[in-house]
Protein backbone atom coordinates (compact mmCIF):
# COMPACT_ATOMS: atom_id res chain seq x y z
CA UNK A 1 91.93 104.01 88.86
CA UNK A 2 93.57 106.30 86.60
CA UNK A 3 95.26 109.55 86.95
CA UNK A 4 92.24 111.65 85.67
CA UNK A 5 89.93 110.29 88.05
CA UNK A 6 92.02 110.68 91.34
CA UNK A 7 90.03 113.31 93.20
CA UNK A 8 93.40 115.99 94.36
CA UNK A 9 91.27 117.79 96.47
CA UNK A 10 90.61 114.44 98.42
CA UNK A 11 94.27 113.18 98.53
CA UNK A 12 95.69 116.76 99.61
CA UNK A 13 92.99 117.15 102.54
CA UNK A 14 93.85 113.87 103.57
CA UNK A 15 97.04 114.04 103.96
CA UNK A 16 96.79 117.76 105.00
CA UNK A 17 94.32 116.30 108.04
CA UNK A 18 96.72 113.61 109.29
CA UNK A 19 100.15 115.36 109.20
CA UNK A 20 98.16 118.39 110.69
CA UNK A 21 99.84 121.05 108.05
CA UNK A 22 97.70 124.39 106.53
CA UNK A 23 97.12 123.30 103.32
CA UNK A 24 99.92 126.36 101.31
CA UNK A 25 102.31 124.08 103.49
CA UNK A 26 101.98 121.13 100.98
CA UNK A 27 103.42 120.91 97.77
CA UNK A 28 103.47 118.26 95.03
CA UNK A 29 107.28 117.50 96.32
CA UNK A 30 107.66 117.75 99.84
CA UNK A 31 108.57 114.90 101.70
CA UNK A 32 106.36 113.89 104.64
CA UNK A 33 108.92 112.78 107.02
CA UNK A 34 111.91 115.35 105.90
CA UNK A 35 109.77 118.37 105.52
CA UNK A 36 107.01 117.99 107.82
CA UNK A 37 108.10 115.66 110.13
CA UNK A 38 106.20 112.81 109.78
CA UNK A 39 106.58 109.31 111.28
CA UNK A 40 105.89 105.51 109.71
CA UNK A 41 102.79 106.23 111.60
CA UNK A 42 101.47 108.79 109.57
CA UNK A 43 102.18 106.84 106.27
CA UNK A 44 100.12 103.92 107.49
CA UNK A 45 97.02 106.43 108.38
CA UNK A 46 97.82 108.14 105.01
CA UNK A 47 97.38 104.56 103.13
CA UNK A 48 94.44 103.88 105.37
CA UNK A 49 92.64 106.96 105.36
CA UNK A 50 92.86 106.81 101.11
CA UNK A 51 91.89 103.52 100.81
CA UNK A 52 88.53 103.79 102.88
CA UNK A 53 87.66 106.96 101.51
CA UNK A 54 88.41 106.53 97.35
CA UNK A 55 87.49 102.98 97.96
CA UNK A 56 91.00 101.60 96.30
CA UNK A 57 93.55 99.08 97.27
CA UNK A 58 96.93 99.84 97.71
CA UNK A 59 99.55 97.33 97.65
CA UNK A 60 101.16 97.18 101.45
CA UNK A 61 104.50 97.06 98.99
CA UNK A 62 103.63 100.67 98.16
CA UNK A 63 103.69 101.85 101.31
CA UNK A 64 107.68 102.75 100.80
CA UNK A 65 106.51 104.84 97.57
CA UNK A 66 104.69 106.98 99.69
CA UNK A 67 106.78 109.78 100.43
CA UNK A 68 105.12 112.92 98.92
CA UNK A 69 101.98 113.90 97.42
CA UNK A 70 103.24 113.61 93.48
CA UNK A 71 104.49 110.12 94.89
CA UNK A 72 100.76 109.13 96.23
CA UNK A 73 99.18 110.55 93.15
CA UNK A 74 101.20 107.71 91.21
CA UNK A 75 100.56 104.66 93.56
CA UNK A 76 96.80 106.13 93.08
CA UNK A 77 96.97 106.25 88.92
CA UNK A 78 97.44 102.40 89.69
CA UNK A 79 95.38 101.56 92.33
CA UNK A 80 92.66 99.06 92.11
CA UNK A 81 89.41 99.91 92.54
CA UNK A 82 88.35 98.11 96.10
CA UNK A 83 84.84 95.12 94.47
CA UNK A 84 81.82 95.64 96.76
């Protein structure tokens, strides 16, 4: 996967769904757990959610990388496309 084809609207709603924010209330920058109060928790669900829906595989070693949207955008660019 590459940065041009990771589908933003996806990602945001995603993570806009499981940390239960309105969407203005994300930004390319803010932290999960510092600004919006997530938990470990949430990151897992995050990684989950991602992976089933743009069909990729993240690295369980990315998990830590994980800590705002610009942050998931770039474990995305190198994501590997999940084989049927």
């Amino acid at each position: 996967m590459t940065a041009n084809t990771v589908d933003v609207t996806t990602v945001r709603a995603i993570i806009v769904d499981i940390l239960e924010l309105e969407d203005e209330e994300l930004t390319a920058t803010s932290l999960f757990i510092e600004d919006h109060g997530a938990d470990s928790l949430g990151a897992i669900e995050i990684l989950s959610r991602i992976e089933k829906e743009l069909g990729v595989v993240i690295p369980q070693e990315d998990l830590v990388k994980l800590v705002n949207l610009e942050a998931v955008l770039g474990v995305l660019a190198t994501a590997e496309r999940r084989r049927p």
